[in-house]
N, C-alpha and C. Protein backbone atom coordinates (compact mmCIF):
# COMPACT_ATOMS: atom_id res chain seq x y z
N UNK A 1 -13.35 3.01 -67.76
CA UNK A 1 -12.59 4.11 -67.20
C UNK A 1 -12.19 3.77 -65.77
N UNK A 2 -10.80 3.88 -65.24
CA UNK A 2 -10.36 3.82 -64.11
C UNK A 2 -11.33 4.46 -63.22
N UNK A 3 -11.48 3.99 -62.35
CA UNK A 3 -11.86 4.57 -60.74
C UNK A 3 -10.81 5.60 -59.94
N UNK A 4 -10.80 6.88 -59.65
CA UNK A 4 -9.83 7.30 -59.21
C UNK A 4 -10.54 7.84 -57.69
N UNK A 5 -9.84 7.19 -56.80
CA UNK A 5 -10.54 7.60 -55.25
C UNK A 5 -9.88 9.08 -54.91
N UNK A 6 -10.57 9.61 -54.19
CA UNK A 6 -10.96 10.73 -53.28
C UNK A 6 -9.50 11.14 -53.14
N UNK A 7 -8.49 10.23 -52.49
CA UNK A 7 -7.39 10.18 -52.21
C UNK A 7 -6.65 11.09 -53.05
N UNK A 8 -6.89 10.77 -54.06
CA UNK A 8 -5.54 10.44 -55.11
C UNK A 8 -6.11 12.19 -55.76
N UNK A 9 -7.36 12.30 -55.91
CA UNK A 9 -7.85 13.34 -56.11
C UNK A 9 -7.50 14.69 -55.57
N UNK A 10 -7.44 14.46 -54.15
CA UNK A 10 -7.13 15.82 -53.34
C UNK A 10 -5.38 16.07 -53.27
N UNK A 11 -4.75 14.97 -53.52
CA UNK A 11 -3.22 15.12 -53.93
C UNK A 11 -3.13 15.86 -54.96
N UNK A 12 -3.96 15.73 -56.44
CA UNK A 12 -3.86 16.12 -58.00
C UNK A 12 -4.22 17.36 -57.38
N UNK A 13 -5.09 17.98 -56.66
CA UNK A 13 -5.55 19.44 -56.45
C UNK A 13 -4.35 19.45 -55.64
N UNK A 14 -3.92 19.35 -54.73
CA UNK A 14 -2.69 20.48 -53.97
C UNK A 14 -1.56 20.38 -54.96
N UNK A 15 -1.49 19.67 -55.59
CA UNK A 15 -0.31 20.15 -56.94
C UNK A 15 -0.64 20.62 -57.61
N UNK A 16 -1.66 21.02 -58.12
CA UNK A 16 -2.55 21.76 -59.22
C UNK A 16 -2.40 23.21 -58.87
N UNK A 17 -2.89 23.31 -57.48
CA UNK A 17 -3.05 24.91 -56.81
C UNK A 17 -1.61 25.35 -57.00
N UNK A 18 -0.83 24.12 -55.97
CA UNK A 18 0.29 24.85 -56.07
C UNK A 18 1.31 25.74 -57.16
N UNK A 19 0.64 24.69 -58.33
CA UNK A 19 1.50 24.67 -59.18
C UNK A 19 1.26 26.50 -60.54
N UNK A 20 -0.24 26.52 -60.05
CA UNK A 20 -1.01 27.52 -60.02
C UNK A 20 -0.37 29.04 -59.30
N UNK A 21 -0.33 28.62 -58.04
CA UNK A 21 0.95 30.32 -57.46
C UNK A 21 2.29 30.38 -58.44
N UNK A 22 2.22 29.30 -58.88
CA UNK A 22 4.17 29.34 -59.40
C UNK A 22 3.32 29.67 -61.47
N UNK A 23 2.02 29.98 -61.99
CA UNK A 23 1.80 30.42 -62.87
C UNK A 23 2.11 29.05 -63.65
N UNK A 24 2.14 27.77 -63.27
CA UNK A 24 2.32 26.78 -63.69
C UNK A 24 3.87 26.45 -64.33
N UNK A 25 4.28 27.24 -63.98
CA UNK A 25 5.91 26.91 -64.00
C UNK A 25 6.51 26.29 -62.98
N UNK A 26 7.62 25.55 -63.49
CA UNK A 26 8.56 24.80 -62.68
C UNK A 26 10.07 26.37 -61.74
N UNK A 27 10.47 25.58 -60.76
CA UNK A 27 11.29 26.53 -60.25
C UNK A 27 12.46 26.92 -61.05
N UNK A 28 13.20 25.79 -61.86
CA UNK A 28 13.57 26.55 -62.96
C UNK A 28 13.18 27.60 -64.17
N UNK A 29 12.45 27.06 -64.79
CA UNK A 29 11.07 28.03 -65.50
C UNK A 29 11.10 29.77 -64.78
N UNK A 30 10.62 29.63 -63.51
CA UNK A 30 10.50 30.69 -63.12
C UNK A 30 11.88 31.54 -62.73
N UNK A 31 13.05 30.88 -62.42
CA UNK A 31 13.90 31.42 -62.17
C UNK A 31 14.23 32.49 -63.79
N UNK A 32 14.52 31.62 -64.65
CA UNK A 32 15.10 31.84 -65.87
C UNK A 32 13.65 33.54 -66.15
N UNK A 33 12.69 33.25 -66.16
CA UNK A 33 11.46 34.20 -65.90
C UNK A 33 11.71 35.31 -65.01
N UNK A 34 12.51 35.09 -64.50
CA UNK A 34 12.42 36.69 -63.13
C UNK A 34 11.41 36.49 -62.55
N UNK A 35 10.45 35.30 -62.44
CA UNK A 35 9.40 35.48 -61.39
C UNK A 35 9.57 34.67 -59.87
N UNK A 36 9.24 35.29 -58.68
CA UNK A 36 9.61 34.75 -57.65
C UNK A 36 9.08 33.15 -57.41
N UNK A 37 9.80 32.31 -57.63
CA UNK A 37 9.63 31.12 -57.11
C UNK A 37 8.08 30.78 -55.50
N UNK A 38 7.67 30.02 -55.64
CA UNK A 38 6.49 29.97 -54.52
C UNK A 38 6.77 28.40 -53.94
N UNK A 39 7.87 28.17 -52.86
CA UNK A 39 8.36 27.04 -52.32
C UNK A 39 6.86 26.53 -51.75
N UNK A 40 7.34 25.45 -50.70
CA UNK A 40 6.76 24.23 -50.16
C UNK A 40 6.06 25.23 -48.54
N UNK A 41 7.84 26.26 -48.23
CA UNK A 41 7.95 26.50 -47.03
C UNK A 41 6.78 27.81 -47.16
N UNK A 42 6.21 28.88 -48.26
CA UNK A 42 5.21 29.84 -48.40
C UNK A 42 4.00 29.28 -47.68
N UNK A 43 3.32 30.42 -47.15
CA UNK A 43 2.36 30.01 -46.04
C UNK A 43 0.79 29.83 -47.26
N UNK A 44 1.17 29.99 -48.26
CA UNK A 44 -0.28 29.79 -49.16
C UNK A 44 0.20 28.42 -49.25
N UNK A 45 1.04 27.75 -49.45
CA UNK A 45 1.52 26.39 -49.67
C UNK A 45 0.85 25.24 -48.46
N UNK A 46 1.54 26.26 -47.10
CA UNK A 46 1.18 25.72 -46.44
C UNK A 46 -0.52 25.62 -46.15
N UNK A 47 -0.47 26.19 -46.38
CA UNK A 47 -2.16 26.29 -46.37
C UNK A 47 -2.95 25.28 -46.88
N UNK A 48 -2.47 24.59 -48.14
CA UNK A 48 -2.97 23.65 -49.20
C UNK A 48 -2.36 22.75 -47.92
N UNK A 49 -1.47 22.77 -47.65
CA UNK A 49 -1.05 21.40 -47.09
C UNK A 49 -1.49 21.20 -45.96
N UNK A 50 -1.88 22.08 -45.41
CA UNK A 50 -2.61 21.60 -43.67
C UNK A 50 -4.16 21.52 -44.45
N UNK A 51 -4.50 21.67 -45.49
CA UNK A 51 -5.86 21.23 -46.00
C UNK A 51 -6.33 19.84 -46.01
N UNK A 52 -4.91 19.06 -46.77
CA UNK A 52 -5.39 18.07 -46.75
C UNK A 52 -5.60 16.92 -45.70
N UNK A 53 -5.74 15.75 -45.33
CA UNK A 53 -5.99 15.11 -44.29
C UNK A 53 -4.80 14.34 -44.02
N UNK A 54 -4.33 14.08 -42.75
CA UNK A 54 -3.10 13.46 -42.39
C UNK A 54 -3.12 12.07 -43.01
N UNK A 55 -4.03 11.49 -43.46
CA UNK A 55 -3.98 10.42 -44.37
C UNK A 55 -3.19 10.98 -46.07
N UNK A 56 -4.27 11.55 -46.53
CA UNK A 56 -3.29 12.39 -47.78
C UNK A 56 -1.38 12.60 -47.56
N UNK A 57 -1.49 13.72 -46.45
CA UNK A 57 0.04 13.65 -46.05
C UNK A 57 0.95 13.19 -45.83
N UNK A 58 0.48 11.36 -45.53
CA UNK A 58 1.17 10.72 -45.42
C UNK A 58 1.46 10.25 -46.40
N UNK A 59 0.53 10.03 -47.49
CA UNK A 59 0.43 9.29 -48.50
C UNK A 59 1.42 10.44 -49.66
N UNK A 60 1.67 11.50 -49.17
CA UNK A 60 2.48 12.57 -50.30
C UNK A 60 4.07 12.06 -49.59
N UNK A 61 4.10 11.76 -48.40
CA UNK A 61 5.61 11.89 -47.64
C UNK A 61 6.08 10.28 -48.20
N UNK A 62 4.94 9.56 -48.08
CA UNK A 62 5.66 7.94 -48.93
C UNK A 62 5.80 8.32 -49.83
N UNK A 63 5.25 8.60 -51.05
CA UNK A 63 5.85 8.61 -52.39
C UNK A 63 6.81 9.54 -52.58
N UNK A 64 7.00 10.19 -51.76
CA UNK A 64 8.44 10.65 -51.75
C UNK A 64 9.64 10.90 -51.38
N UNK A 65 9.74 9.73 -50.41
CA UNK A 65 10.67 8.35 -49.51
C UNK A 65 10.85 9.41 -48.12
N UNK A 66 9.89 10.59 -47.87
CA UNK A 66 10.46 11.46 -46.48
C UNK A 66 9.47 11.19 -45.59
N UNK A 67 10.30 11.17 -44.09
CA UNK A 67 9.69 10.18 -42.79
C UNK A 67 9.03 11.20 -42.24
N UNK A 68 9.28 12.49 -42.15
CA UNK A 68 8.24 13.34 -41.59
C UNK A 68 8.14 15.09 -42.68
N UNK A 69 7.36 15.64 -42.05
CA UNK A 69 7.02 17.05 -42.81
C UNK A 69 9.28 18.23 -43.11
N UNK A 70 9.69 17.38 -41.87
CA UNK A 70 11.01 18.89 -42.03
C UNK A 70 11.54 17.69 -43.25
N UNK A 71 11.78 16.73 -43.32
CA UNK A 71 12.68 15.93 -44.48
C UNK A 71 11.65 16.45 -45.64
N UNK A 72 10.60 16.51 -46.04
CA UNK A 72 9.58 16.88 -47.17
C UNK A 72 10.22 18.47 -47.36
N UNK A 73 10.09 19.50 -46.68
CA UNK A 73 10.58 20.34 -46.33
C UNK A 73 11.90 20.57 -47.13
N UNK A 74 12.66 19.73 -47.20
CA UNK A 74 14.50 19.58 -47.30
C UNK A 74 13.96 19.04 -48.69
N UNK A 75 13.11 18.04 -49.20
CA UNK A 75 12.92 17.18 -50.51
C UNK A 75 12.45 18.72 -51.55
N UNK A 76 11.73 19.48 -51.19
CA UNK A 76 11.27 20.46 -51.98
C UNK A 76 12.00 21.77 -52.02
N UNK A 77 13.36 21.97 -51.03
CA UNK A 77 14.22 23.46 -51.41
C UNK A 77 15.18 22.70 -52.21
């Protein structure tokens, strides 16, 4: 069985939670649903995200080619 570090772990939980406010729907999903969408910019979001460690954060902003938090910001509306 793979080894999965700490890292990679606390990433799978802030998408998990998040994904958890949104009732595990996607923003389409929820649109088509009538249920209010739960962006990046929601302060429970933010919350998960100042949780994790500026190592994590960085490691979410590479894999998703943005140089700081407002381009991440712009990647998720």
């Amino acid at each position: 069985m793979a080894k999965v570090s700490s890292l990679s772990r606390s990433i799978n939980t802030f998408y998990v939670e998040w994904s958890a406010l949104n009732h595990y729907l996607s923003s389409y999903e929820c649109d088509r649903n009538g249920i209010a969408y739960i962006g990046f910019s929601d302060p429970r979001v933010q919350k998960l995200w100042k949780g994790l460690s500026a190592q994590e954060r960085r490691e979410i902003m590479k894999r998703l080619g943005a140089k700081n938090e407002t381009e991440l910001l712009n990647y998720f509306t």
